[in-house]
Protein backbone atom coordinates (compact mmCIF):
# COMPACT_ATOMS: atom_id res chain seq x y z
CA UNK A 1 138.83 104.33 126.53
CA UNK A 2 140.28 107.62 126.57
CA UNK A 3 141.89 107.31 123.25
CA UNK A 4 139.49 105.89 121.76
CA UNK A 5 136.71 108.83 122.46
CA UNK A 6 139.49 111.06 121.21
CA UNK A 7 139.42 109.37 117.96
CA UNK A 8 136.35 109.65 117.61
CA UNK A 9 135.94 113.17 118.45
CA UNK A 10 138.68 113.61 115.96
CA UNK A 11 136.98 111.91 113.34
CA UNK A 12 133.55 114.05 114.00
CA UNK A 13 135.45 117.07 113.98
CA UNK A 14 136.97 116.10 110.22
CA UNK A 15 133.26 114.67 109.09
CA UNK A 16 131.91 118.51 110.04
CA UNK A 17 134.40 120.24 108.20
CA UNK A 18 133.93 117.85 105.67
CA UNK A 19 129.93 118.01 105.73
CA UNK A 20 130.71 122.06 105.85
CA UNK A 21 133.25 122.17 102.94
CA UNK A 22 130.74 119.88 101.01
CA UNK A 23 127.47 122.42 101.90
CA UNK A 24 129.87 125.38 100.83
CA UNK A 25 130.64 123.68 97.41
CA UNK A 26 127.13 123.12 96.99
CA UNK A 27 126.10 126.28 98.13
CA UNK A 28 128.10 128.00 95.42
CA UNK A 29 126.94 125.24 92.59
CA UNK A 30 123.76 126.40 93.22
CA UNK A 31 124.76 130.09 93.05
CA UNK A 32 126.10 129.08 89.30
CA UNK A 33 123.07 127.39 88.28
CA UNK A 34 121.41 130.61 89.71
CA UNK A 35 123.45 132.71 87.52
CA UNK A 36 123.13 130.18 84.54
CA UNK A 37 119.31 130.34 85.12
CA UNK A 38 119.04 134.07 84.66
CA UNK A 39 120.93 134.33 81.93
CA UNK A 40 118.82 132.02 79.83
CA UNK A 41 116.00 134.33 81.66
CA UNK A 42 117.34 137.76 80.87
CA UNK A 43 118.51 137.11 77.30
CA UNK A 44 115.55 135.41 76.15
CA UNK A 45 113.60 138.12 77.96
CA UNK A 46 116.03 140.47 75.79
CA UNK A 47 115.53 138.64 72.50
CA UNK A 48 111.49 138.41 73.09
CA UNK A 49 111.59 142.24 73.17
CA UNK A 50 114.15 142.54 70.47
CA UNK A 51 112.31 140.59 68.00
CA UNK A 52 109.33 142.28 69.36
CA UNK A 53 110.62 145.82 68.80
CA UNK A 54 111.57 145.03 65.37
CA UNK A 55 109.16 143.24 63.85
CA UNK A 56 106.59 146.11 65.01
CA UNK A 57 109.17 149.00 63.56
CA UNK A 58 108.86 146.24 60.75
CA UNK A 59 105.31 146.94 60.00
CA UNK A 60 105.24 150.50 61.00
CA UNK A 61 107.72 151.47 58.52
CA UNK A 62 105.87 148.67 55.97
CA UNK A 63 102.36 150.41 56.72
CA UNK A 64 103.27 153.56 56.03
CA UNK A 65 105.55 153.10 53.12
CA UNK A 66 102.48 151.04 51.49
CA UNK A 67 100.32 154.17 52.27
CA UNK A 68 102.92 156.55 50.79
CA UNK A 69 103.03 154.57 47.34
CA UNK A 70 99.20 154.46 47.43
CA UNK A 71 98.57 157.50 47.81
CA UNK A 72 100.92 158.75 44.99
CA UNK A 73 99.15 156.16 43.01
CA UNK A 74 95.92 157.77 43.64
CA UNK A 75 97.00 161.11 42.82
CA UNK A 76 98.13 159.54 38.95
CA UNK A 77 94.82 158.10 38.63
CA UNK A 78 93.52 161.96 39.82
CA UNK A 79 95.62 163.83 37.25
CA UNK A 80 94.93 161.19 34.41
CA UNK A 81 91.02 161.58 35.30
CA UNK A 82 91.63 165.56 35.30
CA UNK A 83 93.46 165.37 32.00
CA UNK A 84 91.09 163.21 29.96
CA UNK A 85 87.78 164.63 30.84
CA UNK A 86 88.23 167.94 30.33
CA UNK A 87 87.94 167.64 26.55
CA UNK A 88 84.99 165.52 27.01
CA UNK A 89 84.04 168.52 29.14
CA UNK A 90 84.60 171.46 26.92
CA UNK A 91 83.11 169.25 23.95
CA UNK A 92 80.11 168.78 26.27
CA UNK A 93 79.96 172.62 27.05
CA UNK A 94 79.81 172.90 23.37
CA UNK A 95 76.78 170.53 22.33
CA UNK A 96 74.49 171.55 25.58
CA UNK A 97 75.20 175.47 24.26
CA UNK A 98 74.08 173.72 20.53
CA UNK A 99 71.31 172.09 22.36
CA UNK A 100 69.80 175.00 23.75
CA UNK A 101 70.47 177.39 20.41
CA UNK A 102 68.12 174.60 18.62
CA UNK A 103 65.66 174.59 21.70
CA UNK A 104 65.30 178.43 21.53
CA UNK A 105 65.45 178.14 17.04
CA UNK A 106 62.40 175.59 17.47
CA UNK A 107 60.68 177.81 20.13
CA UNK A 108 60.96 180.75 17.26
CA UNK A 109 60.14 178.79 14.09
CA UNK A 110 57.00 177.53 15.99
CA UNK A 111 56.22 180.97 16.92
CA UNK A 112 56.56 182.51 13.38
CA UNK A 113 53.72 179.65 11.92
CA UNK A 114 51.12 180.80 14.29
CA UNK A 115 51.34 184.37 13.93
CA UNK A 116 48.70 186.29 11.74
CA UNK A 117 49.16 186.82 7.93
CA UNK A 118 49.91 190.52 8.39
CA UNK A 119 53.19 189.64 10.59
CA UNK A 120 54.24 185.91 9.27
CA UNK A 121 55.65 186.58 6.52
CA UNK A 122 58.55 189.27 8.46
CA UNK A 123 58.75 186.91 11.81
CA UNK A 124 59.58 183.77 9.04
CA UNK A 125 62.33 185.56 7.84
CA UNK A 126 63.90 186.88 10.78
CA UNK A 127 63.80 183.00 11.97
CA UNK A 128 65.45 181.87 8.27
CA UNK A 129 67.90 184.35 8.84
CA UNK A 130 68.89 183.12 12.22
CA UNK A 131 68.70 179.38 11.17
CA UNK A 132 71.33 180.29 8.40
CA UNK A 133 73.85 181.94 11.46
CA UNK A 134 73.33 179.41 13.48
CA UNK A 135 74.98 176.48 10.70
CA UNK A 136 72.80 174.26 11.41
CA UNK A 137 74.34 171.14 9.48
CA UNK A 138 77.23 171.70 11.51
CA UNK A 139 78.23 168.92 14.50
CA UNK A 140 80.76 168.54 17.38
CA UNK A 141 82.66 165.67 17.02
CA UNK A 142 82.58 163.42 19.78
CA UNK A 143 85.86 160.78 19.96
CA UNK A 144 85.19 157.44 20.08
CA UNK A 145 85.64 155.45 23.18
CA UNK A 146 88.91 153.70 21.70
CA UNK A 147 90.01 157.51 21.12
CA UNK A 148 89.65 158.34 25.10
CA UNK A 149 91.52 157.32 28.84
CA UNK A 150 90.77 154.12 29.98
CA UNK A 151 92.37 153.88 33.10
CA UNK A 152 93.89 151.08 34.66
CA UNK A 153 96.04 150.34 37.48
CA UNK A 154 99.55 147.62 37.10
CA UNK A 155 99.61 145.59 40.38
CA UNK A 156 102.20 142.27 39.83
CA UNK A 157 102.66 139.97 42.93
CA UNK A 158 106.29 140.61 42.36
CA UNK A 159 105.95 142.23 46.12
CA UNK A 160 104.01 139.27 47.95
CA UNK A 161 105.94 136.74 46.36
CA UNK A 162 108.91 138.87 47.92
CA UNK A 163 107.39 138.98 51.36
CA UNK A 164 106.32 135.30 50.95
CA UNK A 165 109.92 134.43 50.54
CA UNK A 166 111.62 136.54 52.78
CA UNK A 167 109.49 136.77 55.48
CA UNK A 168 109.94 133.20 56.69
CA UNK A 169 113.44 133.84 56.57
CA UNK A 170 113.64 136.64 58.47
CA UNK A 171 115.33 137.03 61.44
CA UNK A 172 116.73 134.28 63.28
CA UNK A 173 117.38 132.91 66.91
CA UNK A 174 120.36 131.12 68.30
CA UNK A 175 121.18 129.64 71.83
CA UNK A 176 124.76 131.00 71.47
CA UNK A 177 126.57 133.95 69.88
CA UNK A 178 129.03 132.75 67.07
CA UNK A 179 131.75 134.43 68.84
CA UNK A 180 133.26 134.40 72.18
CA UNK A 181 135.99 135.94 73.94
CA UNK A 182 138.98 133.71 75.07
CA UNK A 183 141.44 135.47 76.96
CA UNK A 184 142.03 138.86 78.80
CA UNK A 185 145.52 139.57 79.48
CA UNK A 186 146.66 142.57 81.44
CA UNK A 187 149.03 144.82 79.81
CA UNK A 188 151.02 148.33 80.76
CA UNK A 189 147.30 150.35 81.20
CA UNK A 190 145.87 148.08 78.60
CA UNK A 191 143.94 144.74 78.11
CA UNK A 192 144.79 142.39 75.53
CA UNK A 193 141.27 140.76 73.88
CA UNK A 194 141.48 137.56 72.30
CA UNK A 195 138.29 136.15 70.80
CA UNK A 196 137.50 132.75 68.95
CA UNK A 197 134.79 131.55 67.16
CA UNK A 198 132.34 128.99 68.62
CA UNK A 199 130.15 128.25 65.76
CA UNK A 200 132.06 126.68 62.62
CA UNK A 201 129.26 127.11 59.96
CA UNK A 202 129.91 131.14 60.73
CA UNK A 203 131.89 132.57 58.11
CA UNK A 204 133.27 135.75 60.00
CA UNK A 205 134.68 138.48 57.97
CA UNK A 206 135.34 140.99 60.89
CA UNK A 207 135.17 141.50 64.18
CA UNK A 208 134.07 144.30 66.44
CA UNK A 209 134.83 144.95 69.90
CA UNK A 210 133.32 147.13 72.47
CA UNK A 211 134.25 148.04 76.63
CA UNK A 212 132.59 149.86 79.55
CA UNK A 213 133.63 150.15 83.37
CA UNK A 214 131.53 147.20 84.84
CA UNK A 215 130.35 149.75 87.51
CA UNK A 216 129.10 152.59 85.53
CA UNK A 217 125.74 150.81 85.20
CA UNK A 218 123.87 151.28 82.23
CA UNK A 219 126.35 153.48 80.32
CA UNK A 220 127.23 153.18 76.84
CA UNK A 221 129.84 150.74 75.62
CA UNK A 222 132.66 152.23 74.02
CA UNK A 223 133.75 151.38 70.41
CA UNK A 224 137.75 149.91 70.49
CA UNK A 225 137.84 147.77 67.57
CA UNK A 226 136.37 146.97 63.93
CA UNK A 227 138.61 144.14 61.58
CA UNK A 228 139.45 141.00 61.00
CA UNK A 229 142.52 139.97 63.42
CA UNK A 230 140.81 137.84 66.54
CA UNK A 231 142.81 139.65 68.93
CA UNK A 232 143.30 143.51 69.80
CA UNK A 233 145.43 145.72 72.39
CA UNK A 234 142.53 147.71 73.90
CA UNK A 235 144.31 150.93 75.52
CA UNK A 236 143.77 153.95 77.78
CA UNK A 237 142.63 151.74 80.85
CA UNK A 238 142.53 153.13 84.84
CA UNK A 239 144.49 150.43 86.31
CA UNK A 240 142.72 148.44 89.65
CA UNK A 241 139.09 148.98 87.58
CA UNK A 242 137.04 146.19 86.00
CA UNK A 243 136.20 146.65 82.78
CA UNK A 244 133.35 144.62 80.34
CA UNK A 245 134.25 143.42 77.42
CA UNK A 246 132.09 142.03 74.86
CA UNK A 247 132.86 141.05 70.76
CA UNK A 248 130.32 140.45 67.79
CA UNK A 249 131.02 138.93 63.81
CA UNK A 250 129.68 139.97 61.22
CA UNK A 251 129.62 137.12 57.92
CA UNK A 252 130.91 137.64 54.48
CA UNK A 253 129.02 138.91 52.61
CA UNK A 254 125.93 140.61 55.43
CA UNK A 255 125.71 143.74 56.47
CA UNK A 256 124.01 143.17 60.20
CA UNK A 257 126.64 142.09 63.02
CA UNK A 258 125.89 138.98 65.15
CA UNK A 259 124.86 138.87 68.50
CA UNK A 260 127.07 140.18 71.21
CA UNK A 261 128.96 137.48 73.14
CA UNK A 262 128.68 137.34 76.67
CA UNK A 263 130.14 139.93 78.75
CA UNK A 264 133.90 139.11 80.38
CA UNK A 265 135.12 141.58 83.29
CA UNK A 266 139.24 142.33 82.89
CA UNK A 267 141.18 144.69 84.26
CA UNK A 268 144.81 145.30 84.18
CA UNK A 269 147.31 145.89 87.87
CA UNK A 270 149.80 147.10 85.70
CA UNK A 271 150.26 150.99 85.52
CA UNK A 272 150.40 152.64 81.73
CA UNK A 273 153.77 153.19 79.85
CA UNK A 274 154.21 156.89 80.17
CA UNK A 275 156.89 159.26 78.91
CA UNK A 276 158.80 161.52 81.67
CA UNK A 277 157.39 164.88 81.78
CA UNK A 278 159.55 168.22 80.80
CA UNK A 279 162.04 166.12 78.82
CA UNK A 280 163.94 168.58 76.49
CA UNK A 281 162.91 168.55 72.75
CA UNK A 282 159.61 166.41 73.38
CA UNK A 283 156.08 167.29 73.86
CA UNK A 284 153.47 164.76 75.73
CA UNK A 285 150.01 164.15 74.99
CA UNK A 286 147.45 164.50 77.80
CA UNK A 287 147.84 160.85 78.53
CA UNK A 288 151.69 161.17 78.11
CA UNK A 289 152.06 157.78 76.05
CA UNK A 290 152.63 159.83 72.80
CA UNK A 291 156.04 162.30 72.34
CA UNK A 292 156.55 164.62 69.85
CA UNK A 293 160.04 165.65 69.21
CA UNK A 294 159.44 169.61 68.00
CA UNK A 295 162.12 172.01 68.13
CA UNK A 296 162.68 173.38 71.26
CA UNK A 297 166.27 172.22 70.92
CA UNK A 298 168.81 172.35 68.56
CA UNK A 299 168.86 169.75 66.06
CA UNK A 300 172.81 169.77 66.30
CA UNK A 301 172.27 167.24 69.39
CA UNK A 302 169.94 164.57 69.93
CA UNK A 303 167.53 164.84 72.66
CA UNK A 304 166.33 161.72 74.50
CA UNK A 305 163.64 160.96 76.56
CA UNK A 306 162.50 158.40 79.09
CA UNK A 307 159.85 156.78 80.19
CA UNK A 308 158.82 158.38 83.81
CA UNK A 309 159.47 154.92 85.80
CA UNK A 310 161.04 151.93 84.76
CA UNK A 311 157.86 149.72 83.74
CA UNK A 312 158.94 147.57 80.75
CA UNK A 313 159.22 143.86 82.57
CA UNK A 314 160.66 141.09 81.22
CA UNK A 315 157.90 138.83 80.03
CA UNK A 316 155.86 141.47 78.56
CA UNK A 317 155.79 142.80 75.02
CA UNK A 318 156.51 146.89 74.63
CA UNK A 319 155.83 148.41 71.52
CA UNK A 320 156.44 151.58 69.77
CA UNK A 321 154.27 153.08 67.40
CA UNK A 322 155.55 155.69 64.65
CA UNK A 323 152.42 158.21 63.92
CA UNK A 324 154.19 160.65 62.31
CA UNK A 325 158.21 161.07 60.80
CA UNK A 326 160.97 163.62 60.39
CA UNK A 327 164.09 162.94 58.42
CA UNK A 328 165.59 160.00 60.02
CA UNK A 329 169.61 160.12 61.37
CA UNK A 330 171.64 157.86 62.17
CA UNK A 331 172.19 158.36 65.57
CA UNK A 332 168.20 158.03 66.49
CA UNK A 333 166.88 155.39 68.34
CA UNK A 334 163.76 153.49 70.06
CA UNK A 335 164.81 150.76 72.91
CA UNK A 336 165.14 150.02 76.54
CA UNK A 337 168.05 150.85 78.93
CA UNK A 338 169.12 149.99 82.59
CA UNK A 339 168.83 153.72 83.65
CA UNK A 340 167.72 156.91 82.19
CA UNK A 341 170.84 158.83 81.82
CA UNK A 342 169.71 162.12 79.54
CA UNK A 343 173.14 162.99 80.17
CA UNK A 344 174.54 160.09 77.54
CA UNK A 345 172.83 162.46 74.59
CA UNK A 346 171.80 159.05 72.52
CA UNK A 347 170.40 155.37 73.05
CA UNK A 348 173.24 153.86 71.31
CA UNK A 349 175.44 153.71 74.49
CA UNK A 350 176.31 150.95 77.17
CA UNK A 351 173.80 149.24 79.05
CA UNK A 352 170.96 149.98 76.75
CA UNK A 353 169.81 148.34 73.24
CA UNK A 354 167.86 150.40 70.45
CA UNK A 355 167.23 150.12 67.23
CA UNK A 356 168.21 153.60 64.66
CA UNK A 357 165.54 154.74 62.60
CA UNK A 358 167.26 153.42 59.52
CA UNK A 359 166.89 149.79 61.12
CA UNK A 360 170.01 148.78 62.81
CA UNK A 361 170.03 147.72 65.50
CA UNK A 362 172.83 148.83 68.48
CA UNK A 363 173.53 146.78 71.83
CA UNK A 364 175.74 148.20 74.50
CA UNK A 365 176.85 151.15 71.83
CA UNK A 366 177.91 148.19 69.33
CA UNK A 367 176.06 147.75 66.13
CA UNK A 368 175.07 144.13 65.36
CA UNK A 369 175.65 142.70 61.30
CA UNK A 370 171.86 142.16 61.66
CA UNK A 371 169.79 144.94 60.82
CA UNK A 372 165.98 145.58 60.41
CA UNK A 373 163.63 147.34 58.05
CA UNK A 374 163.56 151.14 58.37
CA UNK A 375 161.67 152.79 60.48
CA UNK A 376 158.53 155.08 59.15
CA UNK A 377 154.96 156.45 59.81
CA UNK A 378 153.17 153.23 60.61
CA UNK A 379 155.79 151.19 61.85
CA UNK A 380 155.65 149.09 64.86
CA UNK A 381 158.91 148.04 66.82
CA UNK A 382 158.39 145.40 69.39
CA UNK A 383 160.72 145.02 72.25
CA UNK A 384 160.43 140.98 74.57
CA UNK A 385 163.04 140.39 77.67
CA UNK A 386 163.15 137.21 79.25
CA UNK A 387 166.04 136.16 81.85
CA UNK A 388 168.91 133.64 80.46
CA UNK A 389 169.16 131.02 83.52
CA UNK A 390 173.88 130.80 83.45
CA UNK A 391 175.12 127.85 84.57
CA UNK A 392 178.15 127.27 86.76
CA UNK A 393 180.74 127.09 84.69
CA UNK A 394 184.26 125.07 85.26
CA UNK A 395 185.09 127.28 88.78
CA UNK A 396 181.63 126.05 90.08
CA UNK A 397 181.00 129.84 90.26
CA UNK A 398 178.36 131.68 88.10
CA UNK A 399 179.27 133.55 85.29
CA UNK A 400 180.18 137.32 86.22
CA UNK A 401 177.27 139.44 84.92
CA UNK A 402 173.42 138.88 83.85
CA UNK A 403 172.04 138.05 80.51
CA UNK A 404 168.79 138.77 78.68
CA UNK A 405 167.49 137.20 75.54
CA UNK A 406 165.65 140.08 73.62
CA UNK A 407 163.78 140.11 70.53
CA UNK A 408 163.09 142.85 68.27
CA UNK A 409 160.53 142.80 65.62
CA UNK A 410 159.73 145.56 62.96
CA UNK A 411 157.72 144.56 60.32
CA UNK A 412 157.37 141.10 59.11
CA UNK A 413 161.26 140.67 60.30
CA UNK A 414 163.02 140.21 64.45
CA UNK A 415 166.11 139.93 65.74
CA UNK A 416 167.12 137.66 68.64
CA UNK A 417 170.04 138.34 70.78
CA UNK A 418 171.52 137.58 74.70
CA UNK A 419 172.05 141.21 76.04
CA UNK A 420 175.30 140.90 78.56
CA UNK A 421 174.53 143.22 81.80
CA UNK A 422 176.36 143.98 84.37
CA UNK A 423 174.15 143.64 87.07
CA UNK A 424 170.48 142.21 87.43
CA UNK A 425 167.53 143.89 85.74
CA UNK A 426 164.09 142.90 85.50
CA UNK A 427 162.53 146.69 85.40
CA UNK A 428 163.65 148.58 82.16
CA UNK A 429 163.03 152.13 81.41
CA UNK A 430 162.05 152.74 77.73
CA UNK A 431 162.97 155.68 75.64
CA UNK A 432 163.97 157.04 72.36
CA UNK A 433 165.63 160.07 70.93
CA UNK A 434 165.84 161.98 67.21
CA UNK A 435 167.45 164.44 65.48
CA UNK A 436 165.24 166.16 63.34
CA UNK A 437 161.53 167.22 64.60
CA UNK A 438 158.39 165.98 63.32
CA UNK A 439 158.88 162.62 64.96
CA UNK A 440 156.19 161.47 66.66
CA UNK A 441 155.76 157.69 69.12
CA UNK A 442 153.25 155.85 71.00
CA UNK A 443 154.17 153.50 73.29
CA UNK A 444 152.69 150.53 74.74
């Protein structure tokens, strides 16, 4: 009886974790459908007041570009009324001043018939005389109404047919933004973005792509990326700090940019590629992932520097960046090495691999037959490590040593190769070294 109470004790126990687990799964279904729910809430809330905020800047700016026009309308007709009347004005002026010349004749002549005998015959002439200076047969000519301003105003429905067409068409509303981002990969103080399109009847000509620390609250994105690629390296990131991301498309041939896509937090664990401070012959930027080699040395040796830590691992991609050249050498180089002996004077030396500035490329100290484009302002040399796995060869032993397969690319061209160490590696410290100033790297 015993047993079988156990049993079923055991089998409670299990049907309450069970009912538990279940209740926690559903618990945290609901908190998605929670989160789904007020994101349809908040962005239609958002688009509500977006379309509302345009469409009434819409018809501000509308209003008071239809009063501008009117009003310099108005002012034509003004000046066009000015300018035509006042010749009808002054030829007005002229006939009331006749007008009143023949009032004040008549008024005389009238006066000189009813005077006496003894006095007529000397007021009739002083009112002949005055008839004969006051030209009487002449008249001012008044222009005929074909002759004058008719004034008119030109109103086509060129502009209403416009709004009638466009209006309808203006502005649109979608349930998803035509772009979304894919993938966040950490990188050395970076974040790789990758984005894809969602909606195939979008015709994206570029891309742009913005980040913020997700706990600065309502601070301004910042501006990384504008182009076509669907992916970009976005650098200058805090390690151990969540960042938002968020991309938008813009289609051939418009000018306005597509909604944002939904936010994604990344972050990277992974602390920045920096160059060692005080290295001989090289100056840092604040951030120390840019060197310039000036002349604080003699160009008669080759300076090198390394990166302050070894943080090139294999599996990840490191990349230098050429934003500015010298004269190239042969004895330059940009790789990775096992240590960061300054004391060896150049990268072309045992256990490290580089490629020269002229575009060979140098393993152990040994130049290979293969050999890559040259190296100059713009130029991007990619270093990849991954481990070779040896197998036991005929002893049953493993091979003596450690091998890495690395790949170098630099410009549309790589090289692949198994680097032979003597010992096990997976931390690398970068570096490079030139002759000549002016010489100038970022790394990442």
């Amino acid at each position: 009886m015993s047993v079988e109470v156990d049993q079923l004790l055991q089998e409670a126990k299990e049907s309450i974790e069970a009912a538990q687990n279940y209740r926690s799964e559903l618990q945290q279904r609901l908190h998605g459908l929670n989160q789904a729910r007020k994101q349809i809430r908040g962005s239609s809330g958002q688009a509500r007041d977006a379309l509302r905020r345009h469409f009434a800047e819409v018809q501000t700016v509308a209003a008071r570009l239809l009063t501008e026009r009117l009003d310099v309308l108005l002012s034509e007709v003004d000046a066009v009324e000015a300018e035509s009347i006042k010749p009808l004005d002054e030829c007005q002026s002229l006939i009331e001043h006749g007008v009143s010349q023949a009032d004040e004749l008549l008024r005389e002549g009238e006066a000189a018939l009813r005077c006496g005998l003894g006095e007529k015959e000397d007021q009739l002439g002083r009112f002949t005389k005055k008839a004969l200076h006051i030209h009487l047969d002449s008249l001012p000519e008044v222009p005929a109404l074909v002759d004058v301003a008719s004034v008119s105003a030109q109103l086509d429905d060129s502009v209403l047919v416009l709004l009638r067409e466009r209006v309808p068409r203006h502005g649109s509303v979608s349930s998803y933004p035509p772009v979304q981002i894919e993938e966040l990969q950490e990188r050395p103080g970076a974040v790789l973005v990758r984005w894809c399109k969602v909606d195939d009847d979008f015709a994206a000509a570029e891309y742009r792509v913005q980040h913020r620390l997700s706990t600065s609250g309502g601070s301004q994105y910042e501006e990384a990326y504008v182009g076509r690629d669907s992916e970009f390296l976005v650098l200058n990131l805090d390690p151990h700090k969540d960042y938002l991301f968020r991309v938008c498309a813009r289609a051939e041939g418009r000018t306005e940019w597509s909604p944002w896509s939904i936010p994604q937090v990344g972050f990277t664990t992974l602390e920045p590629h920096v160059w060692s401070p005080g290295s001989d012959g090289f100056v840092l930027s604040s951030r120390r992932n840019i060197a310039l080699r000036n002349d604080s040395v003699s160009q008669t040796r080759c300076p090198v520097i390394y990166s302050h830590t070894p943080t090139h691992y294999c599996g990840q991609t490191l990349t230098f960046k050429i934003l500015a050249a010298g004269q190239p050498d042969g004895s330059d180089g940009l790789g990775v090495s096992l240590d960061n002996d300054r004391g060896a004077g150049s990268l072309q030396r045992d256990q490290a691999v580089c490629i020269s500035t002229n575009g060979a490329v140098f393993v152990n100290g040994k130049e290979m037959t293969n050999q890559l484009p040259s190296i100059s302002v713009g130029s991007c040399v990619t270093f990849d490590m991954e481990p070779v796995h040896l197998l036991p060869n005929n002893n049953n032993n493993l091979n003596d040593g450690f091998k890495l397969r690395v790949t170098i690319g630099s410009g549309n061209r790589e090289v692949v190769f198994d680097w032979h160490l003597e010992s096990a590696g997976d931390r690398l410290f970068f570096g490079c070294c030139f002759v000549h100033t002016g010489w100038k790297v970022l790394v990442f």
